[in-house]
Protein backbone atom coordinates (compact mmCIF):
# COMPACT_ATOMS: atom_id res chain seq x y z
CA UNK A 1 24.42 60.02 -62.85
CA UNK A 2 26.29 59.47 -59.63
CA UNK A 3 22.73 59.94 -57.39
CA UNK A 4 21.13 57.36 -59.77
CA UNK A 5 23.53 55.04 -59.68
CA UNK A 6 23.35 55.02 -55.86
CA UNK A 7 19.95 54.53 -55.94
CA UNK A 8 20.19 51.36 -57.77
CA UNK A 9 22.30 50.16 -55.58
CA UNK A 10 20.35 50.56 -52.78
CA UNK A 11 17.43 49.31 -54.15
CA UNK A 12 19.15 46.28 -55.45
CA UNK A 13 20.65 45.07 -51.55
CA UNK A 14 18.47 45.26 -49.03
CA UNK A 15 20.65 47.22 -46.47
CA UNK A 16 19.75 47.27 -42.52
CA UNK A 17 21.71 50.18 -41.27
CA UNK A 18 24.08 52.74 -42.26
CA UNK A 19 25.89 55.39 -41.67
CA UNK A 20 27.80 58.58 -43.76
CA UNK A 21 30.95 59.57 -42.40
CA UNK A 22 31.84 63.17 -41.94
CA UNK A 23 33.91 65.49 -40.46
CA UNK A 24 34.07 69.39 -38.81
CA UNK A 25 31.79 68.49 -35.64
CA UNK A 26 31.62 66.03 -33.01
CA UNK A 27 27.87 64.72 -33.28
CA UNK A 28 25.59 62.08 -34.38
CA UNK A 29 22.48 63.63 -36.31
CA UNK A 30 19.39 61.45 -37.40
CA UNK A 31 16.19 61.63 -39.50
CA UNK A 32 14.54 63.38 -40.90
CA UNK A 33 16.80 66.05 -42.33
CA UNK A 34 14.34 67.99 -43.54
CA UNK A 35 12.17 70.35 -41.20
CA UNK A 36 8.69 71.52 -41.17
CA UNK A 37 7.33 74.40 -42.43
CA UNK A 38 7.59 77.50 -40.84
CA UNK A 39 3.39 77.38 -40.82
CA UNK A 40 3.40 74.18 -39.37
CA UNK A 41 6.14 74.81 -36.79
CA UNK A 42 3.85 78.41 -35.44
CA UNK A 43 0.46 76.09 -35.15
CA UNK A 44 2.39 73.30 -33.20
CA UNK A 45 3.60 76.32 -30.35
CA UNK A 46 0.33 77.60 -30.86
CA UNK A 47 -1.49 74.17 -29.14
CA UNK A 48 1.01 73.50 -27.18
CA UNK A 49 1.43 76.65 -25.63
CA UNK A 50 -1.92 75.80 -24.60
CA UNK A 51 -1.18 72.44 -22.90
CA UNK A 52 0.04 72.94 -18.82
CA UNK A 53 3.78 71.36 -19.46
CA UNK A 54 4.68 73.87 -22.16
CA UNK A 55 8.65 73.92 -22.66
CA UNK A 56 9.84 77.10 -24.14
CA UNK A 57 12.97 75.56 -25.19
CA UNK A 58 10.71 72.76 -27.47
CA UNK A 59 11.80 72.84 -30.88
CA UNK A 60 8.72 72.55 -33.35
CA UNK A 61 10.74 72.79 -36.45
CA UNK A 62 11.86 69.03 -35.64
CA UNK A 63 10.29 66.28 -37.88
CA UNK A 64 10.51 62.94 -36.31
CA UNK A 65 10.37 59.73 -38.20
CA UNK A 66 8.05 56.64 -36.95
CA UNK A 67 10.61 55.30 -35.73
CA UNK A 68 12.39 57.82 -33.59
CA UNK A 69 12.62 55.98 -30.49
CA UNK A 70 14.56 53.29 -32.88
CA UNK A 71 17.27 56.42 -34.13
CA UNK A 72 17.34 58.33 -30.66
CA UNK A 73 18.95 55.08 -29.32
CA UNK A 74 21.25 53.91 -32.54
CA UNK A 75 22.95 58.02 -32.50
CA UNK A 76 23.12 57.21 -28.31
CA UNK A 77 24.87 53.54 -29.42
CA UNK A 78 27.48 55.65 -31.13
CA UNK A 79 28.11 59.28 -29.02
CA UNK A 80 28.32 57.63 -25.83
CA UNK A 81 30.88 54.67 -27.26
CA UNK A 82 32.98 57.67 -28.65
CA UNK A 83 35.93 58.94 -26.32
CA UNK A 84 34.91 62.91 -26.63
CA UNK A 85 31.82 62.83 -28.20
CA UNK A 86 29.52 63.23 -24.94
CA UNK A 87 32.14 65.23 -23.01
CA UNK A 88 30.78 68.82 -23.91
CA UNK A 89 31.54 70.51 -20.67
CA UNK A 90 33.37 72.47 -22.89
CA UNK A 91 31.09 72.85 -25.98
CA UNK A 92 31.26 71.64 -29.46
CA UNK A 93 33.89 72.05 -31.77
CA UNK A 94 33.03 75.25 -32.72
CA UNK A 95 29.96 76.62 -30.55
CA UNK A 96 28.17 75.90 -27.24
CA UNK A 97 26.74 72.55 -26.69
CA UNK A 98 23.50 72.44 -28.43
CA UNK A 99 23.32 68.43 -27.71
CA UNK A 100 22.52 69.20 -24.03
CA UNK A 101 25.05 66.44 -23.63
CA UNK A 102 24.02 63.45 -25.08
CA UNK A 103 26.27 64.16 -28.39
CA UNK A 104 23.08 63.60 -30.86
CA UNK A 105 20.58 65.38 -32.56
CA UNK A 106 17.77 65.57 -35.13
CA UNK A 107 19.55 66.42 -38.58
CA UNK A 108 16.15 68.85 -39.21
CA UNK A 109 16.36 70.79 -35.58
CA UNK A 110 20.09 71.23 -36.58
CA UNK A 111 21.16 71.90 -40.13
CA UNK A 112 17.49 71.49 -42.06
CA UNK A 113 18.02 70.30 -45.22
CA UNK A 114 15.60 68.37 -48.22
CA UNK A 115 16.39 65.52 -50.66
CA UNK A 116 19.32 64.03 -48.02
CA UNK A 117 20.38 59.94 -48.26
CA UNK A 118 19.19 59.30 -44.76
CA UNK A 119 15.68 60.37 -45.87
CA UNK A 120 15.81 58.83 -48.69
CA UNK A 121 17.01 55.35 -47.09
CA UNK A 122 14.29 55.70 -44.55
CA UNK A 123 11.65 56.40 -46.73
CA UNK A 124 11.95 54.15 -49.46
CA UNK A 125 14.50 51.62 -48.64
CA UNK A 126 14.77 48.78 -45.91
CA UNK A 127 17.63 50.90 -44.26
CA UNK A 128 18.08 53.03 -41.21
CA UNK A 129 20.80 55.64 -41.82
CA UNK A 130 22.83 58.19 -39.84
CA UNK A 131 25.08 60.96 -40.42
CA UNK A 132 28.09 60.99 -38.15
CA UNK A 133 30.71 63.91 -37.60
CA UNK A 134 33.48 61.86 -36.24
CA UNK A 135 36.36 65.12 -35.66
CA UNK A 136 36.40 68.73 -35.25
CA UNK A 137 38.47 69.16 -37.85
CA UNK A 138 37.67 67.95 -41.54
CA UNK A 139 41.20 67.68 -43.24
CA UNK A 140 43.11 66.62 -40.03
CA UNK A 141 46.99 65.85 -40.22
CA UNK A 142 47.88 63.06 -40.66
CA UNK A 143 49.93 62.70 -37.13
CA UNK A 144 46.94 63.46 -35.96
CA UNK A 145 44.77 60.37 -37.64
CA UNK A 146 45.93 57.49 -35.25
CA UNK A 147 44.20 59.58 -32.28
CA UNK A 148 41.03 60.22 -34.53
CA UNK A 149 41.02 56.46 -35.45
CA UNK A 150 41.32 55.24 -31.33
CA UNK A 151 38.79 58.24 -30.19
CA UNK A 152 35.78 56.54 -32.85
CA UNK A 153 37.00 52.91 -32.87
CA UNK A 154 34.67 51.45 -30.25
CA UNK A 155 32.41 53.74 -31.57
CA UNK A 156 32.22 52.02 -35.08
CA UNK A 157 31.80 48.62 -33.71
CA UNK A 158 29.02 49.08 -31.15
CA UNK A 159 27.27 51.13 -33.99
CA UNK A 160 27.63 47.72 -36.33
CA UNK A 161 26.29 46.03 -33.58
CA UNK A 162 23.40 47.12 -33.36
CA UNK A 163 22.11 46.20 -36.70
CA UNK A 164 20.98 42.53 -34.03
CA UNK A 165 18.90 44.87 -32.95
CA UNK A 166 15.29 43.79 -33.86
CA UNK A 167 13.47 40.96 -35.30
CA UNK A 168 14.27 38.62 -38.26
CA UNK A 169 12.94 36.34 -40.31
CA UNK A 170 11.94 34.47 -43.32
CA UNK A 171 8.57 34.74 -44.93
CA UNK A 172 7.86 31.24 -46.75
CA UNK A 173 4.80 29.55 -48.43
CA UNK A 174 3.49 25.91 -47.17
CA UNK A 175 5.63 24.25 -49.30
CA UNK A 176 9.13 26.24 -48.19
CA UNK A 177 9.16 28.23 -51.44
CA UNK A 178 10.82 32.10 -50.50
CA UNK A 179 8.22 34.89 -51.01
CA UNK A 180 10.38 37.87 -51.75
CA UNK A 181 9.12 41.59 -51.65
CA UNK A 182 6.21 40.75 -49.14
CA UNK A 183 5.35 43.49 -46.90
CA UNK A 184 6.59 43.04 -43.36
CA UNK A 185 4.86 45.79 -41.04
CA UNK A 186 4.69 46.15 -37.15
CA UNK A 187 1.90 47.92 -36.15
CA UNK A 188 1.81 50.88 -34.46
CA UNK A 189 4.91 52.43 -36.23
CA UNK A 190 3.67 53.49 -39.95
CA UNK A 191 6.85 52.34 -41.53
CA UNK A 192 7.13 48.84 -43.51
CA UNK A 193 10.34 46.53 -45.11
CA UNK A 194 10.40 44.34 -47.54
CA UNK A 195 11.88 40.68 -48.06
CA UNK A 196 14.71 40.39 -50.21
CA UNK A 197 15.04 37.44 -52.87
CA UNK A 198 15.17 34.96 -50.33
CA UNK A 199 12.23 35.89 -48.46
CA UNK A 200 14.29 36.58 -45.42
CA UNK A 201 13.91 40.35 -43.72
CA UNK A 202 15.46 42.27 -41.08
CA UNK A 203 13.86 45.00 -38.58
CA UNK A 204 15.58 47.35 -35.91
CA UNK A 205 13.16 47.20 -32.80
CA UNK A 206 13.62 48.39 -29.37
CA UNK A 207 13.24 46.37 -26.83
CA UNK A 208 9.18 45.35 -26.31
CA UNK A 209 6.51 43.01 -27.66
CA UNK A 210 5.16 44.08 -31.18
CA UNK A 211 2.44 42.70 -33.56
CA UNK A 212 3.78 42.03 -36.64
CA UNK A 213 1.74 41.56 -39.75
CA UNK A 214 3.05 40.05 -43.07
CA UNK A 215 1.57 40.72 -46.80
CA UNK A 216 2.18 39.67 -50.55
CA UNK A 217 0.41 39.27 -53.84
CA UNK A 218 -1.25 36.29 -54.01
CA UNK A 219 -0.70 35.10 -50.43
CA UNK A 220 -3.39 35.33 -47.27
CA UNK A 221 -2.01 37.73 -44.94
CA UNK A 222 -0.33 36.35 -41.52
CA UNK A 223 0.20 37.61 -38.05
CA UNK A 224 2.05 37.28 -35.10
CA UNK A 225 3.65 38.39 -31.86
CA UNK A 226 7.76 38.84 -31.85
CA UNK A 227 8.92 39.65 -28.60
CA UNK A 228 12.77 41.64 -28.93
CA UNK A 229 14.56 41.27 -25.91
CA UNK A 230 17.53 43.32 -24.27
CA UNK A 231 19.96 40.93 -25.60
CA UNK A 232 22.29 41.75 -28.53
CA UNK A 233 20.41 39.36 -30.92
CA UNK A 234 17.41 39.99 -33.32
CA UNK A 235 14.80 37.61 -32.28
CA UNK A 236 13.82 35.42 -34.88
CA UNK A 237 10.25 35.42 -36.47
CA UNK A 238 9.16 33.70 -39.13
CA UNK A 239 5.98 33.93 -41.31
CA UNK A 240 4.27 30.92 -43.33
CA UNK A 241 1.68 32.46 -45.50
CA UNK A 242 -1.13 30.26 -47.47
CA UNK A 243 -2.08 30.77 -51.12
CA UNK A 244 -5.34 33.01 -51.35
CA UNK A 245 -7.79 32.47 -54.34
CA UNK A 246 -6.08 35.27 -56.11
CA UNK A 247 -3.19 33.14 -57.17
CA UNK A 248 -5.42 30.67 -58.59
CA UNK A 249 -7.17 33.71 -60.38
CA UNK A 250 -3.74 34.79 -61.39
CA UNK A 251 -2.44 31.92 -62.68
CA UNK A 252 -5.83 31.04 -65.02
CA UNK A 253 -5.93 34.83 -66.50
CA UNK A 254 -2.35 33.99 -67.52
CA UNK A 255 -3.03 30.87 -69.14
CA UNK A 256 -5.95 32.06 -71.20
CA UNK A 257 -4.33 35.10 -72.30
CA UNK A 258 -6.94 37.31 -69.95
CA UNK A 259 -9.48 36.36 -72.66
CA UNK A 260 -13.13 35.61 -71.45
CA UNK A 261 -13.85 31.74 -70.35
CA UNK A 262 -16.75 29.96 -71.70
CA UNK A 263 -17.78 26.92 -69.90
CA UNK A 264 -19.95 24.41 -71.05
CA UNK A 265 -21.17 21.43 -69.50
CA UNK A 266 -23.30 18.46 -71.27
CA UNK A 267 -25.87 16.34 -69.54
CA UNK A 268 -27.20 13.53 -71.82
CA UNK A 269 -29.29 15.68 -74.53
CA UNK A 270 -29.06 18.68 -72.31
CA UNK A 271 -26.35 21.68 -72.73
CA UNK A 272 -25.85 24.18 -70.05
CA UNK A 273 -24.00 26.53 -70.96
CA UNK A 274 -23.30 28.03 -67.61
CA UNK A 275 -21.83 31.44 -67.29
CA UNK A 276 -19.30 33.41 -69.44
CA UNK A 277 -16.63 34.77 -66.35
CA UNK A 278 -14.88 37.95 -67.12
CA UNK A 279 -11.61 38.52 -65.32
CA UNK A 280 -9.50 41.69 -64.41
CA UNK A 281 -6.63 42.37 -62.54
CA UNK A 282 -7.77 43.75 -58.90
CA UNK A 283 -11.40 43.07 -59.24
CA UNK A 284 -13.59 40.06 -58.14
CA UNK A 285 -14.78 37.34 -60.70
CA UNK A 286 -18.16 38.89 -62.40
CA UNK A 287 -20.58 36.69 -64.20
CA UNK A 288 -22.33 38.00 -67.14
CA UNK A 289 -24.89 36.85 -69.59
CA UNK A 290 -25.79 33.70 -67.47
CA UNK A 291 -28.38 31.93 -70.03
CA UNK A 292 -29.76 28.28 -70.23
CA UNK A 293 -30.26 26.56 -73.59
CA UNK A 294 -32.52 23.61 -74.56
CA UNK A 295 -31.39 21.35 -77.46
């Protein structure tokens, strides 16, 4: 009950980024969670041990999203704004460092696990979400809560920050109307969003000039080039699409019910009966039984 409900609720506001507080470690983990298989994982070594630049240290059990140059850098946003989180000259709470520093990690090279709220988020939501372990200790004192409050403080607010991190926009018809649930994809990275009611959108980018291509129902698809800059402000990018002959298609099957058209056109003592035009959803018009008729 609890899992559904959350799922609603993330499928009913179109969240940007997010975040699951935790406690018991000092790190910032990212998707995917889950890992690949152990099949997978011997066939990766097994080429690369092949290639010249082999690492033995590589970890092939980690599953990377298409956007995990986008994650690498929102963990980073947090860890290095944290007052302990990067300092692991000492190691982690509880073992050696196994950040190599940086105070983030895949959530699948670490702790593999399947079915987690950050996968699901990036998978079939707008929304980009990490898991952060904010304190060694998960039931601290509370004496000791004003300290754990200063040491992630900065931390929280660059990590808010960053959610100006990108491109925005609003996807419109010629006429101003909203198009809501339009596809909104940037190519080269196989993971779309979707407009909300308003037809306005929101995508976390790193820095760099992207192609962005815009799709809905009914609508000619659109194109264009968004450049995100270094600045702490998504660059906005807005899409005007044109009706496509579908809608018109659309809008007739819905007025006749779907049922077959017969039109019929009279030319002094002539009658043409021109064509009889089937229609169905997601194929082309097809004319059938196209006869002429002499009174």
């Amino acid at each position: 009950m609890e899992t559904r409900a959350i799922v609603a609720w993330l499928e009913k506001i179109p969240f940007v980024l997010g975040a699951n507080i935790l406690g018991g470690e000092q790190v910032v983990t990212f998707p995917f969670n889950m890992a690949r298989s152990k099949e997978e994982s011997e066939e990766m070594m097994r080429r690369a041990q092949m290639v010249e630049d082999y690492e033995e240290e590589e970890n092939f059990s980690y599953m990377d999203t298409p956007d995990d140059g986008v994650f690498h850098w929102l963990a980073t946003s947090y860890a290095s704004a944290h007052l302990g989180m990067t300092e692991t000259y000492q190691g982690k709470c509880h073992t050696d460092d196994f950040t190599k520093g940086f105070g983030i990690i895949n959530g699948g090279a670490w702790h593999p696990s399947v079915g987690t709220m950050n996968d699901f988020c990036y998978l079939h939501t707008n929304c980009f979400q990490l898991s952060i372990y904010v304190g060694c200790d998960k039931f601290p004192h509370k004496s000791e809560l004003p300290k754990e409050w200063e040491d992630n403080l900065e931390a929280l607010l660059h990590f808010m920050e960053q959610v100006h991190r990108g491109i925005k926009g609003l996807v419109r018809d010629l006429d101003g109307n909203a198009i809501a649930n339009a596809t909104v994809s940037v190519e080269g990275i196989n993971h779309d969003v979707k407009t909300a009611a308003d037809g306005d959108y929101w995508r976390i980018l790193n820095p760099g000039d992207y192609q962005v291509n815009v799709k809905a129902v009914g609508y000619a698809p659109g194109n264009r080039v968004c450049h995100v800059g270094y600045e702490n402000e998504a660059r906005q990018c807005d899409f005007h699409l044109r009706k496509s002959n579908w809608h018109r298609i659309r809008e007739i099957m819905e007025q006749y019910g779907r049922e077959p058209i017969n039109v019929v056109m009279k030319r002094g003592r002539r009658v043409k009966k021109i064509r009889r035009v089937r229609v169905r959803a997601g194929h082309r018009m097809r004319h059938q039984n196209q006869t002429r008729t002499l009174e």
